[in-house]
PDB file of N, CA and C in Angstrom:
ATOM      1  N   UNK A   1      46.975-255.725  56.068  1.00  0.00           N
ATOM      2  CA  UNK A   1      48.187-254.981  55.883  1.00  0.00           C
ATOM      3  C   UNK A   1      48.235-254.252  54.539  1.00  0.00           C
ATOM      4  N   UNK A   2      47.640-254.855  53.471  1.00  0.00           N
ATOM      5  CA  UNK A   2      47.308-253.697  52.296  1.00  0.00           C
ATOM      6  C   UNK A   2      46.153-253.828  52.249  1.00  0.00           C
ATOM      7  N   UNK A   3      46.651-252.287  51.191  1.00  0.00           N
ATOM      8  CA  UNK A   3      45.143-251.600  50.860  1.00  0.00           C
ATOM      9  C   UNK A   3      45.545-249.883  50.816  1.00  0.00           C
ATOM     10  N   UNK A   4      44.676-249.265  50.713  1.00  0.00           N
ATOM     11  CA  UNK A   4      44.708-247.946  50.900  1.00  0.00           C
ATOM     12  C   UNK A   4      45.700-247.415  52.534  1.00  0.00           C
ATOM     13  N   UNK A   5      46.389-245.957  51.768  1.00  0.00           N
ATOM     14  CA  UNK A   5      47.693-245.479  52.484  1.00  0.00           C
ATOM     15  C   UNK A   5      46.297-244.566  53.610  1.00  0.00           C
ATOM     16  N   UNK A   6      47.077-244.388  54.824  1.00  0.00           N
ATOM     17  CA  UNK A   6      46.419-244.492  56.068  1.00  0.00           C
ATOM     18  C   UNK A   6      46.592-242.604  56.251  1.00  0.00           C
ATOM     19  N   UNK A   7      45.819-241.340  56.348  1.00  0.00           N
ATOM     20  CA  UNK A   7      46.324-240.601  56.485  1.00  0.00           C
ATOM     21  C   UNK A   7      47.551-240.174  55.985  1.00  0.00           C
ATOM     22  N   UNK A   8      48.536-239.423  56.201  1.00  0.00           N
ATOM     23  CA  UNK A   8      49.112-238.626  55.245  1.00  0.00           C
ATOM     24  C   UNK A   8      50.397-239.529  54.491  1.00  0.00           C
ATOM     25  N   UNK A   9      50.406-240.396  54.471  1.00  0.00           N
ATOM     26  CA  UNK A   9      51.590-241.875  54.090  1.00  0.00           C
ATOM     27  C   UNK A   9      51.477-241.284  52.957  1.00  0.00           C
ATOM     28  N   UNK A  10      50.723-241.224  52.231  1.00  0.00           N
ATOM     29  CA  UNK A  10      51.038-241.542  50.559  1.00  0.00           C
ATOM     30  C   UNK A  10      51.481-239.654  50.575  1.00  0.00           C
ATOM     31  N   UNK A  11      51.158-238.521  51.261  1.00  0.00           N
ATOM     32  CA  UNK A  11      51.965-237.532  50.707  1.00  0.00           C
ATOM     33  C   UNK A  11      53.183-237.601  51.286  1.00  0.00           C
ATOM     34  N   UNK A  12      53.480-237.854  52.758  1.00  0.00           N
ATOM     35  CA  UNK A  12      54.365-237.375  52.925  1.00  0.00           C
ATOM     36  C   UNK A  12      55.298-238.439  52.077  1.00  0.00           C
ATOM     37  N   UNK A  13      55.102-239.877  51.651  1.00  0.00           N
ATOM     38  CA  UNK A  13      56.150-240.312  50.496  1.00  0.00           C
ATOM     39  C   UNK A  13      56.256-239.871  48.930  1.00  0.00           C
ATOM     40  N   UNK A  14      55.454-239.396  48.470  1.00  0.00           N
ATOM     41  CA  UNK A  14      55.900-238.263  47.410  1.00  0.00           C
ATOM     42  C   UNK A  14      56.503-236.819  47.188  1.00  0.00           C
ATOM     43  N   UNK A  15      56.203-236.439  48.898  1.00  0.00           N
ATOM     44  CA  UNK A  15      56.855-235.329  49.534  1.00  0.00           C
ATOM     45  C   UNK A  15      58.665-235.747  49.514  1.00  0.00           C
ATOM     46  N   UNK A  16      58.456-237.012  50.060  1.00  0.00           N
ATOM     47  CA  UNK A  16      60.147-237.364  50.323  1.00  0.00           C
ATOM     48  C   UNK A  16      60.777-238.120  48.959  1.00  0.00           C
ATOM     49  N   UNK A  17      59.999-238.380  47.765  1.00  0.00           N
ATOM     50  CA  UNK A  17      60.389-238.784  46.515  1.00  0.00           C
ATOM     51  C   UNK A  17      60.833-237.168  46.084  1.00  0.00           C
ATOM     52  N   UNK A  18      60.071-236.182  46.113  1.00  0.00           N
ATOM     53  CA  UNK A  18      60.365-234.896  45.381  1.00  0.00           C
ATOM     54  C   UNK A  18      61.772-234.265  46.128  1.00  0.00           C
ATOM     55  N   UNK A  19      61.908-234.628  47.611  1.00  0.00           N
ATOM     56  CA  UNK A  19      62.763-234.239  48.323  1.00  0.00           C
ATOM     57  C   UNK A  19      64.067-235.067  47.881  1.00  0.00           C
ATOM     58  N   UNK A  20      63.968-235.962  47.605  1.00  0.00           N
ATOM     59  CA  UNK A  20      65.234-236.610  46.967  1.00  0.00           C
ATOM     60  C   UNK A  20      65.996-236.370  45.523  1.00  0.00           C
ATOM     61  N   UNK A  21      64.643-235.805  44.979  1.00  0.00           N
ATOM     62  CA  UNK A  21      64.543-235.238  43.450  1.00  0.00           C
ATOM     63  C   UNK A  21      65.605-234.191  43.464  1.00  0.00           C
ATOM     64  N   UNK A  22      65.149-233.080  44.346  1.00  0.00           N
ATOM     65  CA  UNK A  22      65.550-231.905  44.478  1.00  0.00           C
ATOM     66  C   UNK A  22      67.336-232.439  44.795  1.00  0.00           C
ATOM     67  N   UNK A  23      67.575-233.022  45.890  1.00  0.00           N
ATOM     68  CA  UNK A  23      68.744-232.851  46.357  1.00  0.00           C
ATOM     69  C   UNK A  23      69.883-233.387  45.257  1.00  0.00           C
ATOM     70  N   UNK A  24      69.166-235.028  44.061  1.00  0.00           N
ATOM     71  CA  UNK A  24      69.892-235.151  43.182  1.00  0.00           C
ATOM     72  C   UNK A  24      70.175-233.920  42.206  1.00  0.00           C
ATOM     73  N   UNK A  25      69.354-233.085  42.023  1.00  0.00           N
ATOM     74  CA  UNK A  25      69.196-232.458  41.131  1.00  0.00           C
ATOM     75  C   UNK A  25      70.324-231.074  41.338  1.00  0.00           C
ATOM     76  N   UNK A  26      70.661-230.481  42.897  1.00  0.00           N
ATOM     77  CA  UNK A  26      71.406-229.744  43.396  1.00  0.00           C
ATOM     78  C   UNK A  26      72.571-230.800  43.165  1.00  0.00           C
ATOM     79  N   UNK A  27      72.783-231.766  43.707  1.00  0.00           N
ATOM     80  CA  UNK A  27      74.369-232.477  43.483  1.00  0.00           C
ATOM     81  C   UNK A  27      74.554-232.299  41.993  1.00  0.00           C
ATOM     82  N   UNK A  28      73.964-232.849  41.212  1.00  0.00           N
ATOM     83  CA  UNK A  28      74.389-232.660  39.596  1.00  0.00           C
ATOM     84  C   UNK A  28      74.888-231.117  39.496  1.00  0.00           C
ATOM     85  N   UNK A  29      74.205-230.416  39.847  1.00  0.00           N
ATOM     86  CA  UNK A  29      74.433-228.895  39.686  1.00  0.00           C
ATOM     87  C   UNK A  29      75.692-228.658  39.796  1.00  0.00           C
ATOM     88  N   UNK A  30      75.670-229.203  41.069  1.00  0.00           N
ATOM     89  CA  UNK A  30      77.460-228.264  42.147  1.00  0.00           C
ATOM     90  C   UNK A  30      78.186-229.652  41.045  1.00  0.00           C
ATOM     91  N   UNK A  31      78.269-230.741  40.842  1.00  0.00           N
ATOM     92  CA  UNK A  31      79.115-231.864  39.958  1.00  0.00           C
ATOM     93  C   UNK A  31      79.431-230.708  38.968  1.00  0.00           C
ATOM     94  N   UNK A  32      78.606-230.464  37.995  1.00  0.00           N
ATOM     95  CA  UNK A  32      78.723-229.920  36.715  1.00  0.00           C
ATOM     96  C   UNK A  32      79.182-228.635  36.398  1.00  0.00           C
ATOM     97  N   UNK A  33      79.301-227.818  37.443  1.00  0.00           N
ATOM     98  CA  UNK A  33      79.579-226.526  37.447  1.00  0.00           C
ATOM     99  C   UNK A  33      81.107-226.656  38.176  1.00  0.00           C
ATOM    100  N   UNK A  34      81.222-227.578  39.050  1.00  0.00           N
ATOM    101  CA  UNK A  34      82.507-227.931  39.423  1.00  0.00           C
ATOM    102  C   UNK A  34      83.606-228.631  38.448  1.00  0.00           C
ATOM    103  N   UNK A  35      83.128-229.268  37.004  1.00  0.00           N
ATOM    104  CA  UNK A  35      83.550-230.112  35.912  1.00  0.00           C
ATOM    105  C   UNK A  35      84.052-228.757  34.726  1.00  0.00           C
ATOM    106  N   UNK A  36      83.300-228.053  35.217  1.00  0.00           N
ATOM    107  CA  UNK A  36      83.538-226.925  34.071  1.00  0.00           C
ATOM    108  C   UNK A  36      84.485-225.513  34.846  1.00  0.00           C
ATOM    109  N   UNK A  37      84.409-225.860  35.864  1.00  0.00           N
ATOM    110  CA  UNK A  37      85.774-224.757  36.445  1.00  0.00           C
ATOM    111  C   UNK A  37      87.163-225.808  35.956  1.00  0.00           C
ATOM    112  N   UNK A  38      87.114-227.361  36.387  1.00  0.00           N
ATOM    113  CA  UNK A  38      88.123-228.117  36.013  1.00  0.00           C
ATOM    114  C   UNK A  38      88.845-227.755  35.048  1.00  0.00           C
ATOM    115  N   UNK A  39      87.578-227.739  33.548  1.00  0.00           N
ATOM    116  CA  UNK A  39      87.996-228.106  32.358  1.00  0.00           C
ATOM    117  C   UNK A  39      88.677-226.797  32.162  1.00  0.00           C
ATOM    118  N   UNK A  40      88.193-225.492  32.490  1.00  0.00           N
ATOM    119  CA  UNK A  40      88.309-224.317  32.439  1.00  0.00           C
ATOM    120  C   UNK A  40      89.686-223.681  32.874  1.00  0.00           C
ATOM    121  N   UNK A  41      90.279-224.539  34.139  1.00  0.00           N
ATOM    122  CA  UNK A  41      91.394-224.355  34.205  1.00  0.00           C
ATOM    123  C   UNK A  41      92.757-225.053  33.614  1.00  0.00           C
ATOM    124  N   UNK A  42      92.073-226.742  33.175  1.00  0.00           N
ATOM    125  CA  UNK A  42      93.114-227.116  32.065  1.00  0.00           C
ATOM    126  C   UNK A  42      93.237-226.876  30.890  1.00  0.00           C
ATOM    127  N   UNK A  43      92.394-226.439  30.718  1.00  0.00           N
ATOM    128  CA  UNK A  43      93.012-225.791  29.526  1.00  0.00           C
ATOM    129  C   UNK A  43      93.613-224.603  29.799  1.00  0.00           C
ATOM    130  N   UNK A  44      93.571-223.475  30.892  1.00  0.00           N
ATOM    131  CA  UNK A  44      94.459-222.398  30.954  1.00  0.00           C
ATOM    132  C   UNK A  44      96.043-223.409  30.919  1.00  0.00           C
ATOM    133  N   UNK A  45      95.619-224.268  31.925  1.00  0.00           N
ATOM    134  CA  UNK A  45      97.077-224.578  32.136  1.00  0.00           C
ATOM    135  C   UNK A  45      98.319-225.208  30.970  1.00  0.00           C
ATOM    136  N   UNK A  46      96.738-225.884  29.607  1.00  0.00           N
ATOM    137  CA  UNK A  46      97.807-226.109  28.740  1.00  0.00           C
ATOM    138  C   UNK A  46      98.573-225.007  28.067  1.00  0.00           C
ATOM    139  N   UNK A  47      97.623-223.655  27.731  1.00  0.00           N
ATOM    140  CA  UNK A  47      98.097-222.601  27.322  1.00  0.00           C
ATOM    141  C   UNK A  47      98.828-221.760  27.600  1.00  0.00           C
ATOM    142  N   UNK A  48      98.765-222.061  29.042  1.00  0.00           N
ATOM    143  CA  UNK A  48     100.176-221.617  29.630  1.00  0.00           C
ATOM    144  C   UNK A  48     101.483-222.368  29.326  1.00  0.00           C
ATOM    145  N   UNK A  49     101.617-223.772  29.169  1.00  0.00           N
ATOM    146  CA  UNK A  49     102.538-224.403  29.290  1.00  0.00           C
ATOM    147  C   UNK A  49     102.984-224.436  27.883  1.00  0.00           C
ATOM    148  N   UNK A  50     102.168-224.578  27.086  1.00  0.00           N
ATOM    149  CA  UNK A  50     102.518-224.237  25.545  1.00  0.00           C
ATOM    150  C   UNK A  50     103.425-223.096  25.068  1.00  0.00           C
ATOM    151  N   UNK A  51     103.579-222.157  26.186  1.00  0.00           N
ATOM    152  CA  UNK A  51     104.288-220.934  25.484  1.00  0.00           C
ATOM    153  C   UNK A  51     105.652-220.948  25.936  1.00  0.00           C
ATOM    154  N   UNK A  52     106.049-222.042  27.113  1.00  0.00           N
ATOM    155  CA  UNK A  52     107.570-222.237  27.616  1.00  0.00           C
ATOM    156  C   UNK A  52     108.103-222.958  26.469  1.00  0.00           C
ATOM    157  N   UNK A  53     109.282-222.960  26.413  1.00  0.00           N
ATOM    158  CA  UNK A  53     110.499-223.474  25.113  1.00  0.00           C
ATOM    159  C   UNK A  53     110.887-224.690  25.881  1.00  0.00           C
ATOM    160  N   UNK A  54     110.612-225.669  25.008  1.00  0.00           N
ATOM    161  CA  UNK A  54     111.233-227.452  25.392  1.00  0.00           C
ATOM    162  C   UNK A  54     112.438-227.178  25.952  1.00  0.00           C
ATOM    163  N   UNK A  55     112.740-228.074  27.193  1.00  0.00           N
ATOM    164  CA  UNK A  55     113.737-228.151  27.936  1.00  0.00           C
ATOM    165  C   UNK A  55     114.589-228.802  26.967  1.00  0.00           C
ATOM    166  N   UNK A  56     116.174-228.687  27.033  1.00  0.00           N
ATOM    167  CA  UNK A  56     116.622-230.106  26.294  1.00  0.00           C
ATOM    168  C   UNK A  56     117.275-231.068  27.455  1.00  0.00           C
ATOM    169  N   UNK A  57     117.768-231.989  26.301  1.00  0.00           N
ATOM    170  CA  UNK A  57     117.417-233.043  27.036  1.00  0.00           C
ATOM    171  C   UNK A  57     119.151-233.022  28.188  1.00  0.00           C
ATOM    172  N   UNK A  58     119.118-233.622  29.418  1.00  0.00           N
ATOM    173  CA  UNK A  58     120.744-233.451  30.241  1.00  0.00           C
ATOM    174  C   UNK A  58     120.703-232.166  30.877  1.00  0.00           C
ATOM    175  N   UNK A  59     119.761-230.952  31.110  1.00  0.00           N
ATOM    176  CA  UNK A  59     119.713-229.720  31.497  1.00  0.00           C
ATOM    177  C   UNK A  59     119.412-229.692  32.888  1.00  0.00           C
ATOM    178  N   UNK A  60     119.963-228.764  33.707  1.00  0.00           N
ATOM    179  CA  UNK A  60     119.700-228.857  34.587  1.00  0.00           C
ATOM    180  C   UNK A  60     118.005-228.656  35.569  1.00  0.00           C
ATOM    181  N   UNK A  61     117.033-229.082  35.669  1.00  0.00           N
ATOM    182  CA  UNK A  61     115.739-228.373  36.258  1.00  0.00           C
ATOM    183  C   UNK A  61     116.475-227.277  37.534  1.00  0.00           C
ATOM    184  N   UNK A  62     115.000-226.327  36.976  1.00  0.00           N
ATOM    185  CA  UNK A  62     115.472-224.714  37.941  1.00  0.00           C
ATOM    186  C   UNK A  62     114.151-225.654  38.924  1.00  0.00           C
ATOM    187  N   UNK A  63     113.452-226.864  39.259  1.00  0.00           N
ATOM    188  CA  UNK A  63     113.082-226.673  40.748  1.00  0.00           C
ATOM    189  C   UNK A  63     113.559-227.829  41.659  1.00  0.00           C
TER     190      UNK A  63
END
């Protein structure tokens, strides 16, 4: 039962190590590029919110 890989065993499992490579390597991608639209929009959103005038306090909310 061991010993030397029998015909194409030993590529096609470095074939499917590189194939797993690749697909982590695309998820990180779409993760990280998806982390930076995030960040990209909180901060619009603090800068937006920064420029409204403090409610006070007993006022009625307009929603």
């Amino acid at each position: 039962p061991y010993g030397y890989a029998r015909g194409h065993e030993a590529y096609r499992y470095v074939e499917n190590i590189r194939r797993y490579q690749l697909s982590l390597e695309g998820y990180l991608q779409a993760k990280e590029s998806k982390n930076k639209i995030l960040s990209k929009d909180e901060k619009d959103d603090s800068a937006n919110t920064a420029l409204l005038p403090p409610r006070s306090v007993g006022a009625p909310s307009s929603s």
